[in-house]
PDB file of N, CA and C in Angstrom:
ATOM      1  N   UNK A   1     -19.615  13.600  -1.265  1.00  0.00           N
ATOM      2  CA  UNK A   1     -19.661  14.387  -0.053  1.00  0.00           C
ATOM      3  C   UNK A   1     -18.805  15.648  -0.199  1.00  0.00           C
ATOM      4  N   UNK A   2     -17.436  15.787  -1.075  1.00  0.00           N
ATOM      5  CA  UNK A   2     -16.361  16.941  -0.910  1.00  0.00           C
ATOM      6  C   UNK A   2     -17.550  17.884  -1.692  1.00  0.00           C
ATOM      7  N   UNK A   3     -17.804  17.462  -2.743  1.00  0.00           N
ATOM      8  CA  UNK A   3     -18.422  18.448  -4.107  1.00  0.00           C
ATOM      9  C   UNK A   3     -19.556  18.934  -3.429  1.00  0.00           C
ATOM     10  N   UNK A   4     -20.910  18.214  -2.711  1.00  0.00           N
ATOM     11  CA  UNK A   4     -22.187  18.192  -2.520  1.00  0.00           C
ATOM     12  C   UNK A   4     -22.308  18.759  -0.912  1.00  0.00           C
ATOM     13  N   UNK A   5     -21.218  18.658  -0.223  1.00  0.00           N
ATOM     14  CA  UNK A   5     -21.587  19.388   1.202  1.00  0.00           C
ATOM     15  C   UNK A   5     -20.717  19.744   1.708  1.00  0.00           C
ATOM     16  N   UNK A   6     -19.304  20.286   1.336  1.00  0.00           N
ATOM     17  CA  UNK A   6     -18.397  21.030   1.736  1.00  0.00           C
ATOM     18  C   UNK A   6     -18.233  22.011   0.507  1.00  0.00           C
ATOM     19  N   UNK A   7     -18.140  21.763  -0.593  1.00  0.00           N
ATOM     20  CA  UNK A   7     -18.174  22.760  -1.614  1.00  0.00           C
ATOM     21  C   UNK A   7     -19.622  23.779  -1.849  1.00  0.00           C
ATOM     22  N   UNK A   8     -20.798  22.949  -1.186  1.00  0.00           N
ATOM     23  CA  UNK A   8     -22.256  23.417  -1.538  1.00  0.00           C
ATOM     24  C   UNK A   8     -21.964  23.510  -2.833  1.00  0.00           C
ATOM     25  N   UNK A   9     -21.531  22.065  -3.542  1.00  0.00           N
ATOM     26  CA  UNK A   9     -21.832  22.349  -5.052  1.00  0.00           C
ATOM     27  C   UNK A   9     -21.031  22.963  -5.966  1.00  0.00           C
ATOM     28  N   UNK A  10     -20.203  24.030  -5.413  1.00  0.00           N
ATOM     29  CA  UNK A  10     -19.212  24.624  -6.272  1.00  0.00           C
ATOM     30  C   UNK A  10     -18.274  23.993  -6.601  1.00  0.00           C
ATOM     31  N   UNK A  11     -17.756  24.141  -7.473  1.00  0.00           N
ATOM     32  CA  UNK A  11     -16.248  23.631  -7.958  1.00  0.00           C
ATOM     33  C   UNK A  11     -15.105  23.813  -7.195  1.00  0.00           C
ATOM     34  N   UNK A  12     -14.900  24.441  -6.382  1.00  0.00           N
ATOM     35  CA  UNK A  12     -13.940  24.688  -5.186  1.00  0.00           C
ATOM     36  C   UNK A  12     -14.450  24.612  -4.133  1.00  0.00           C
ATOM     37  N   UNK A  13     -13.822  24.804  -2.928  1.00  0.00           N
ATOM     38  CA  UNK A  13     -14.360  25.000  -1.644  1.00  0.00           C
ATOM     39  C   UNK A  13     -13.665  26.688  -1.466  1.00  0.00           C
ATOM     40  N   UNK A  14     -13.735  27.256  -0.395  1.00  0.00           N
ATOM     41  CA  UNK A  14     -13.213  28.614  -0.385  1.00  0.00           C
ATOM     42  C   UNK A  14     -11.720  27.612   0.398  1.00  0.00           C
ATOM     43  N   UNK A  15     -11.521  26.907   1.377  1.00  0.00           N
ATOM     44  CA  UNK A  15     -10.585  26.976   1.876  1.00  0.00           C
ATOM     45  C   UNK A  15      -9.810  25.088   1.338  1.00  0.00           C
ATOM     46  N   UNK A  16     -10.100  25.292   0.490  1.00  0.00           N
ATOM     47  CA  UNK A  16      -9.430  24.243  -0.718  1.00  0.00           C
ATOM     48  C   UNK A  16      -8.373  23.484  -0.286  1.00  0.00           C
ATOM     49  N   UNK A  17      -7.225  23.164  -0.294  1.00  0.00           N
ATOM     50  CA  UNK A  17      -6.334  22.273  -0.268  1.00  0.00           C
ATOM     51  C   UNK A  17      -6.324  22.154   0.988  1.00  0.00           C
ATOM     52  N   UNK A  18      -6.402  22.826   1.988  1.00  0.00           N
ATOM     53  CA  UNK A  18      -6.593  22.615   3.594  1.00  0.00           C
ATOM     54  C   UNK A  18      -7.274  21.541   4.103  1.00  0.00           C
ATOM     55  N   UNK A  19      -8.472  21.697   3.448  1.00  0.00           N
ATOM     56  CA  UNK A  19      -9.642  21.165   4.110  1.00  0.00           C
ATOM     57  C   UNK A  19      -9.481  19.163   3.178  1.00  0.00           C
ATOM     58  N   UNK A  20      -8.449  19.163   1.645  1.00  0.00           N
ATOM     59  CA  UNK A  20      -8.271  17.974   1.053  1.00  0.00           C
ATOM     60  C   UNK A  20      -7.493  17.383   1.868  1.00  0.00           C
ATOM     61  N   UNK A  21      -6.503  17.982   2.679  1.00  0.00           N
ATOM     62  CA  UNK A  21      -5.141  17.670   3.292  1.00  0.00           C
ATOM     63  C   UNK A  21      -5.279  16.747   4.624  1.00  0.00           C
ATOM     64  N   UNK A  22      -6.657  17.689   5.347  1.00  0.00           N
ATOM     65  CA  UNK A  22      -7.362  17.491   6.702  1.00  0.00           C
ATOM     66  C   UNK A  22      -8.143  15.944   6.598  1.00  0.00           C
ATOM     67  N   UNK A  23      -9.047  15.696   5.144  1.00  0.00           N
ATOM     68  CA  UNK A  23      -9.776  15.244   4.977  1.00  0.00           C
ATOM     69  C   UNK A  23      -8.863  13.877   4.530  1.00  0.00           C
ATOM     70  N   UNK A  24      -7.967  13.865   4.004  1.00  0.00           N
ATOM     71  CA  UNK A  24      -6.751  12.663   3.721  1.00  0.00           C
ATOM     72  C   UNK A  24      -6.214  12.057   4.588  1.00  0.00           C
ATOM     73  N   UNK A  25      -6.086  12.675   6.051  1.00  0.00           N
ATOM     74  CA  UNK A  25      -5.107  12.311   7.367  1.00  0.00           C
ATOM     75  C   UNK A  25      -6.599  11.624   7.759  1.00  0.00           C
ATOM     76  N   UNK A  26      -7.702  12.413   7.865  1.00  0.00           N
ATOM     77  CA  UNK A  26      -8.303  11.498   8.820  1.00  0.00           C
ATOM     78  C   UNK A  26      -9.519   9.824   7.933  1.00  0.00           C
ATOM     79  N   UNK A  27      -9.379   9.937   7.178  1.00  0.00           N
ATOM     80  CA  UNK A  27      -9.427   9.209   6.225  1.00  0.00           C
ATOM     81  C   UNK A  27      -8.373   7.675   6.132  1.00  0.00           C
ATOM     82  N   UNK A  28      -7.105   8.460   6.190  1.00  0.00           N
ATOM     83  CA  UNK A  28      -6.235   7.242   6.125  1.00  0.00           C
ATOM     84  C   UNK A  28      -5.963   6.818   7.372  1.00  0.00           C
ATOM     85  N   UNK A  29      -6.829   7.675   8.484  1.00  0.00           N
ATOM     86  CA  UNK A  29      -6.406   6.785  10.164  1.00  0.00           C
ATOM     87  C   UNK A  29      -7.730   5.651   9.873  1.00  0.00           C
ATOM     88  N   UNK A  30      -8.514   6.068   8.826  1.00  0.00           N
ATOM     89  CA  UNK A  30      -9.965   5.284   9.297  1.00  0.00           C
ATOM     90  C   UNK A  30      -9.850   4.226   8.548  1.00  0.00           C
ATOM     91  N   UNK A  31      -9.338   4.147   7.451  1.00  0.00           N
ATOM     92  CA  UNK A  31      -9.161   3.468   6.408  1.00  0.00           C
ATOM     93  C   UNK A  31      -7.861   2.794   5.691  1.00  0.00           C
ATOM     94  N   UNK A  32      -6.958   3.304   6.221  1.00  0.00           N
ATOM     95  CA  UNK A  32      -5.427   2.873   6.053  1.00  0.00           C
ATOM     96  C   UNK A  32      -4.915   3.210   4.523  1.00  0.00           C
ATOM     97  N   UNK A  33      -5.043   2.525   3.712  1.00  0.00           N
ATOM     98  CA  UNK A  33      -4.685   3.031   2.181  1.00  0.00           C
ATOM     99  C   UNK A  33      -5.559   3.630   1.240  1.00  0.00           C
ATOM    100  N   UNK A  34      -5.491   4.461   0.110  1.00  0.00           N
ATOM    101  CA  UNK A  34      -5.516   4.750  -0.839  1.00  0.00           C
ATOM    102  C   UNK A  34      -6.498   6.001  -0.517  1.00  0.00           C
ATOM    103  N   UNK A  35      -6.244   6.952   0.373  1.00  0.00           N
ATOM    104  CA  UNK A  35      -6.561   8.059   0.706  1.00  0.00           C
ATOM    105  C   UNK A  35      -5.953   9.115   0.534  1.00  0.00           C
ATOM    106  N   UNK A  36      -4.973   9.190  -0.041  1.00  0.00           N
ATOM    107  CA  UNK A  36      -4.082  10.899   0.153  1.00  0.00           C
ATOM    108  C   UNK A  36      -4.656  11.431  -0.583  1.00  0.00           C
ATOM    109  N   UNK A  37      -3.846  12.795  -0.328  1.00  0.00           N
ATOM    110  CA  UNK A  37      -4.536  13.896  -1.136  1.00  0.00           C
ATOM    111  C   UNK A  37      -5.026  13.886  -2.029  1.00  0.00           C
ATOM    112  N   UNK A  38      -3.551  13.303  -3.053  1.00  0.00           N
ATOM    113  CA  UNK A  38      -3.455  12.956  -4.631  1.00  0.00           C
ATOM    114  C   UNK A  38      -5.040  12.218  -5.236  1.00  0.00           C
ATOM    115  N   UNK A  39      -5.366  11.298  -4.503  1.00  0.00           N
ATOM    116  CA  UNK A  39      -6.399  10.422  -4.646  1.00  0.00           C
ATOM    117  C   UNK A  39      -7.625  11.092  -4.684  1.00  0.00           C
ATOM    118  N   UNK A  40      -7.881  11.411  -3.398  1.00  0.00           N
ATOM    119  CA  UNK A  40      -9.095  12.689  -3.114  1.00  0.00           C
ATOM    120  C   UNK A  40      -9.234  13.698  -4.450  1.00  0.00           C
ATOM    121  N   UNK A  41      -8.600  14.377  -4.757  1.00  0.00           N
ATOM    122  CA  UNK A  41      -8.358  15.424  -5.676  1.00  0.00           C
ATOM    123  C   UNK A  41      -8.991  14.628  -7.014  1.00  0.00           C
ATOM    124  N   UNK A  42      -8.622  13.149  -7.245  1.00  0.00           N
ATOM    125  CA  UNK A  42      -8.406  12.589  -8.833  1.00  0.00           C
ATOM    126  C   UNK A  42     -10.230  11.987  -8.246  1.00  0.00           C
ATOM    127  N   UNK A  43     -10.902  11.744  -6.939  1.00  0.00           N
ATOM    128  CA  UNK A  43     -11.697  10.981  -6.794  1.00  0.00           C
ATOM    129  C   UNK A  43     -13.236  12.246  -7.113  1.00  0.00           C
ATOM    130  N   UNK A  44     -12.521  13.430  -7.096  1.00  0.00           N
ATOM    131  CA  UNK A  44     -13.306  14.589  -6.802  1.00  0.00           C
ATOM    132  C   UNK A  44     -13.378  15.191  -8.457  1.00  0.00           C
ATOM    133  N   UNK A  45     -12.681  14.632  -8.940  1.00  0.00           N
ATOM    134  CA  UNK A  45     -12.112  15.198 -10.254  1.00  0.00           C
ATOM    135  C   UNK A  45     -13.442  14.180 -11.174  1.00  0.00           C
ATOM    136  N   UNK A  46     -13.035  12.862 -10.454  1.00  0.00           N
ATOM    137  CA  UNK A  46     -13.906  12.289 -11.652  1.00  0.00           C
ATOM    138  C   UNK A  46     -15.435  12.536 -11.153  1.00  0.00           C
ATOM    139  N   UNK A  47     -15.953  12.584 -10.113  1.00  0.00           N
ATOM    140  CA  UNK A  47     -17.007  12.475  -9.739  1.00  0.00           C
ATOM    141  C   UNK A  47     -17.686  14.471 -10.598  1.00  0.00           C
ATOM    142  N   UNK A  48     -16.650  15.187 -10.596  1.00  0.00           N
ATOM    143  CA  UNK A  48     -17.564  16.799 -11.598  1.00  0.00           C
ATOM    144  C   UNK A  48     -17.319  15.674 -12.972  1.00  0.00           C
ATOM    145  N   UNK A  49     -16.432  14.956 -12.976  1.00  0.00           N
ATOM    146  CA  UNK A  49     -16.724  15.004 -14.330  1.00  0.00           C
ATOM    147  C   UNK A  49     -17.998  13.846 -15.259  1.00  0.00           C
ATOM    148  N   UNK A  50     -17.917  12.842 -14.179  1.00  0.00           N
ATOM    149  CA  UNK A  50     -18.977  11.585 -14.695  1.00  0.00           C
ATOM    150  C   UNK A  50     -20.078  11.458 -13.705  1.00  0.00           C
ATOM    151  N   UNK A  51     -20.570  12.829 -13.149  1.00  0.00           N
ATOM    152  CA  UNK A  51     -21.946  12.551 -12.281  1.00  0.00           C
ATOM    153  C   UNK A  51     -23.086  12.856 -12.735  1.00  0.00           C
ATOM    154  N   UNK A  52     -24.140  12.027 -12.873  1.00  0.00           N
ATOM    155  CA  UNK A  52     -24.909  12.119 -13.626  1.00  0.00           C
ATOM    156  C   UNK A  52     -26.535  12.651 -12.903  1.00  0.00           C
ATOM    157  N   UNK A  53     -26.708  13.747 -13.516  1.00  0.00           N
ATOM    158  CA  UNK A  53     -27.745  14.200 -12.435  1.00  0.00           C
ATOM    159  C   UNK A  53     -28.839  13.408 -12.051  1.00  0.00           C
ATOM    160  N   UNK A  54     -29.614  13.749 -11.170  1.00  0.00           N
ATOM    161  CA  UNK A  54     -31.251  12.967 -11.417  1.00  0.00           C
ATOM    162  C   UNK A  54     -31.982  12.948 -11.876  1.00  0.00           C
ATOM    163  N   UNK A  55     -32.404  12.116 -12.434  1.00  0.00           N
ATOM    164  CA  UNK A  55     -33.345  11.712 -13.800  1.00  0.00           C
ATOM    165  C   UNK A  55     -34.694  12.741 -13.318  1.00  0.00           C
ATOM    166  N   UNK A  56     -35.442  13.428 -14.257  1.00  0.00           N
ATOM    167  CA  UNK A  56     -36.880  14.035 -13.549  1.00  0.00           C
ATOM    168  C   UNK A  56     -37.410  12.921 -13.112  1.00  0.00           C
ATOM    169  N   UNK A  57     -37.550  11.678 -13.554  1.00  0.00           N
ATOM    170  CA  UNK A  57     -38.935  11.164 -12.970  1.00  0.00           C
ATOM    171  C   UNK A  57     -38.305  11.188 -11.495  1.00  0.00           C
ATOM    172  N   UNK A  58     -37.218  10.474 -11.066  1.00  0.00           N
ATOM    173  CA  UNK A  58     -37.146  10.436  -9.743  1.00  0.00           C
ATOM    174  C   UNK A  58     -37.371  11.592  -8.449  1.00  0.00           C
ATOM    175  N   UNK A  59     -36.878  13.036  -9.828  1.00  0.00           N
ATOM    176  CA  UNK A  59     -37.180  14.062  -8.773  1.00  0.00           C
ATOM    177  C   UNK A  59     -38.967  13.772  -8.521  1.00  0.00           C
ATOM    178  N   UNK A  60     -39.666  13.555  -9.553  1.00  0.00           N
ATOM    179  CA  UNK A  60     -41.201  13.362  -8.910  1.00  0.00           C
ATOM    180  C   UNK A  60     -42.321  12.618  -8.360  1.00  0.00           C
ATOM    181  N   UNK A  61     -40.952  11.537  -7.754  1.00  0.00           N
ATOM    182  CA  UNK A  61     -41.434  10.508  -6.733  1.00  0.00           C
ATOM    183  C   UNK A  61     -41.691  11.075  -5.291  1.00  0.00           C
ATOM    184  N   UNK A  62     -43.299  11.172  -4.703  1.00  0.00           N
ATOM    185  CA  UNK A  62     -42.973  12.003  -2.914  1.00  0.00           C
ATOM    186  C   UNK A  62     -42.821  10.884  -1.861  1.00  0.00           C
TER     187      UNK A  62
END
C-alpha cells in the first residue's frame, strides 16, 4: 500500500518521513506492536526490493 498508492509507485513519496511517522501512530493505535517507523521503512524496503511483478499470463486473464 506505502509503495503502490501513496508513492504512485515511486521510490519516495514527495512528503516522505511525515506521512511514515503519521502512518506508524495510527497503525500502532490499531494494532499495538511492531509498527514504528523503523519497521515501516525496513517493511517498505523489503517489499522494492523482493516484489515480484505479475507474471504476463495473469495480466491476460479478463
Amino acid at each position: 500500500m506505502i509503495i503502490e498508492e501513496k508513492q504512485n509507485g515511486r521510490e519516495r513519496a514527495a512528503y516522505g518521513k511525515q506521512f511514515m511517522a503519521e502512518l506508524s501512530k495510527k497503525l500502532t493505535v490499531s494494532f499495538r506492536k511492531g509498527f514504528s517507523q523503523r519497521n515501516l521503512e525496513q517493511m517498505r524496503q523489503f517489499y522494492l526490493a523482493y516484489s515480484i511483478p505479475q507474471t504476463a499470463s495473469a495480466e491476460f486473464i479478463i
